[in-house]
C-alpha atoms as a PDB file:
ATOM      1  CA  UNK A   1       4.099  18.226 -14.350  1.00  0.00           C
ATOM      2  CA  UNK A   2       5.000  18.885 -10.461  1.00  0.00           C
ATOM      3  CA  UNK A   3       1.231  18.999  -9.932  1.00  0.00           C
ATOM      4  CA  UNK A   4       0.492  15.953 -11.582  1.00  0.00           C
ATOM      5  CA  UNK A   5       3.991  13.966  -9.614  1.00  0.00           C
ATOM      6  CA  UNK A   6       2.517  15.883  -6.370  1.00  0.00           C
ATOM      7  CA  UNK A   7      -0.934  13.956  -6.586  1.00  0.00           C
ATOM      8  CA  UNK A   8       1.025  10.571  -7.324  1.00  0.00           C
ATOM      9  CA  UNK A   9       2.830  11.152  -4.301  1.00  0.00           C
ATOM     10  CA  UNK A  10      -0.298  12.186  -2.102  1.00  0.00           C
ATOM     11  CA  UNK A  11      -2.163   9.165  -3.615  1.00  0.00           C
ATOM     12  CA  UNK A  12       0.493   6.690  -2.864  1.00  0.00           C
ATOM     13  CA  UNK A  13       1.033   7.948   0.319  1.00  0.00           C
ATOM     14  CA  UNK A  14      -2.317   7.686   1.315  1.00  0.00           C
ATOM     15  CA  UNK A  15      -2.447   3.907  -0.190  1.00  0.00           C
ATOM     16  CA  UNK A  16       0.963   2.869   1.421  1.00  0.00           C
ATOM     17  CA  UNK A  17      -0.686   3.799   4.741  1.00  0.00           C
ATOM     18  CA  UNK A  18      -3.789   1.903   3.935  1.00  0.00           C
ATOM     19  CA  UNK A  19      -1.759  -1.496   2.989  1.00  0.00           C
ATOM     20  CA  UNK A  20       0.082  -1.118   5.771  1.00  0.00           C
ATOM     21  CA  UNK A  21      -2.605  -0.940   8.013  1.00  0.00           C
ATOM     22  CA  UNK A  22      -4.076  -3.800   6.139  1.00  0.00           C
ATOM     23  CA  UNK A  23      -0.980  -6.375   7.487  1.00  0.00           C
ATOM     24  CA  UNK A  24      -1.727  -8.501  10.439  1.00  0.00           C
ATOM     25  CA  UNK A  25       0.235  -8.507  13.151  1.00  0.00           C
ATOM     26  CA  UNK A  26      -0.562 -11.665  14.858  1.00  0.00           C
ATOM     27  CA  UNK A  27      -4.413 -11.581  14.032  1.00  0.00           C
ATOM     28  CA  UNK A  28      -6.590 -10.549  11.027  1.00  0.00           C
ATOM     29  CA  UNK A  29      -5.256  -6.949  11.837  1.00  0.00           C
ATOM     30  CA  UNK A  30      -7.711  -4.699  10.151  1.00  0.00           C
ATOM     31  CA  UNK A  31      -8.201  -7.056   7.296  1.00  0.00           C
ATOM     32  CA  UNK A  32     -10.372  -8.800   9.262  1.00  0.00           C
ATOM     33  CA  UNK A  33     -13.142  -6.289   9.652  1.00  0.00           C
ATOM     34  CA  UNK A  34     -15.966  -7.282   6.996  1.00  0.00           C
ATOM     35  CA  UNK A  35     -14.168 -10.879   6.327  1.00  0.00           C
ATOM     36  CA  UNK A  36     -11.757  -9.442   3.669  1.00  0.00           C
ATOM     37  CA  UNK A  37      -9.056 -11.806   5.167  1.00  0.00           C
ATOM     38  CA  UNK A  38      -9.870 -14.507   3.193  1.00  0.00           C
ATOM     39  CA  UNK A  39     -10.461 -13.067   0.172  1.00  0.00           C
ATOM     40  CA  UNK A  40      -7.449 -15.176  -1.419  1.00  0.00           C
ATOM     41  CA  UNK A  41      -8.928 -18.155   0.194  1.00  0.00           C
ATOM     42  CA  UNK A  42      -5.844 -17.945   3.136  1.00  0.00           C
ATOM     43  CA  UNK A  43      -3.937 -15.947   5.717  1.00  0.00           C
ATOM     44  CA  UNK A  44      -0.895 -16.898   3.528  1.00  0.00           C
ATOM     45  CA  UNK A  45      -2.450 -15.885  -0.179  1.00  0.00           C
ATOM     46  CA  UNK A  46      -3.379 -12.666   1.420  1.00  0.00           C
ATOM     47  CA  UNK A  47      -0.272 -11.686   2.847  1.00  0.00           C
ATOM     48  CA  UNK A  48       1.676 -12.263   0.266  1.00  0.00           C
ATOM     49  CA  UNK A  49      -0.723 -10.417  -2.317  1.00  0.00           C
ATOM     50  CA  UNK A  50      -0.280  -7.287   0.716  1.00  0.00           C
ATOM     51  CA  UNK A  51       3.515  -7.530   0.773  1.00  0.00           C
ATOM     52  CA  UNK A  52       3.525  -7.235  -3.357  1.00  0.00           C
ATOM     53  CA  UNK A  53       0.876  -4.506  -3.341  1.00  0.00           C
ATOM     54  CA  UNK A  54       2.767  -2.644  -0.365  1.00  0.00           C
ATOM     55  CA  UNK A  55       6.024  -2.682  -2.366  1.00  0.00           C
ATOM     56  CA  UNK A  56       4.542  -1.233  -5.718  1.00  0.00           C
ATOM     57  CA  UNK A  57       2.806   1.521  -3.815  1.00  0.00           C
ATOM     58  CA  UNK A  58       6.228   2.638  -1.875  1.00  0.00           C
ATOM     59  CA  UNK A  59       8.255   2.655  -4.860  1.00  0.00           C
ATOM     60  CA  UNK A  60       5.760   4.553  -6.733  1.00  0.00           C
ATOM     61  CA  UNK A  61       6.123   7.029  -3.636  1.00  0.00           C
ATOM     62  CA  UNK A  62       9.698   7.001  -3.280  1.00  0.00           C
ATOM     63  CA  UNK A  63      10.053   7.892  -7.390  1.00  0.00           C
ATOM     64  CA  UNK A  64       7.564  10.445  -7.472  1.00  0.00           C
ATOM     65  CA  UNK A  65       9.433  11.852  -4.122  1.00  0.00           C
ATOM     66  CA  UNK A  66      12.747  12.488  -5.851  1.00  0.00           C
ATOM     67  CA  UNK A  67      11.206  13.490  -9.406  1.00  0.00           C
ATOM     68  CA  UNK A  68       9.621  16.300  -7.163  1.00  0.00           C
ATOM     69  CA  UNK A  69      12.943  16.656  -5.300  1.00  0.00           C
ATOM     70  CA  UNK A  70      14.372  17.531  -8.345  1.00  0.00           C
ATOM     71  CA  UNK A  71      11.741  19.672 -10.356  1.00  0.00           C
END
């Protein structure tokens, strides 16, 4: 069971930095590279889509961080 909660918690954390890096700051940010910024059609669609993605993948990291915590 820890094994299995430890590779949630690597895979998350691996996939919160990706999303993150995925938000633009004030351009495309690294959604830009191969025109996967306007996959959703707009800036706006896409961010939004990254902001809801972002926050499943965190609190699937913070959980599996305290069920380890307290195995």
């Amino acid at each position: 069971m820890k094994t299995f909660l430890l590779l949630v918690q690597i895979i998350s954390g691996l996939g919160l930095i990706v999303t993150v890096l995925l938000h633009s700051a004030k351009g495309e940010g690294l959604g830009g590279i191969g025109g996967t910024a306007h996959i959703f059609g707009s800036q706006k669609g896409l961010e939004e889509g990254l902001n809801r993605l972002t926050t499943i993948i965190a609190v699937t990291f913070i959980a599996a961080s305290i069920l380890v915590m307290l195995i």
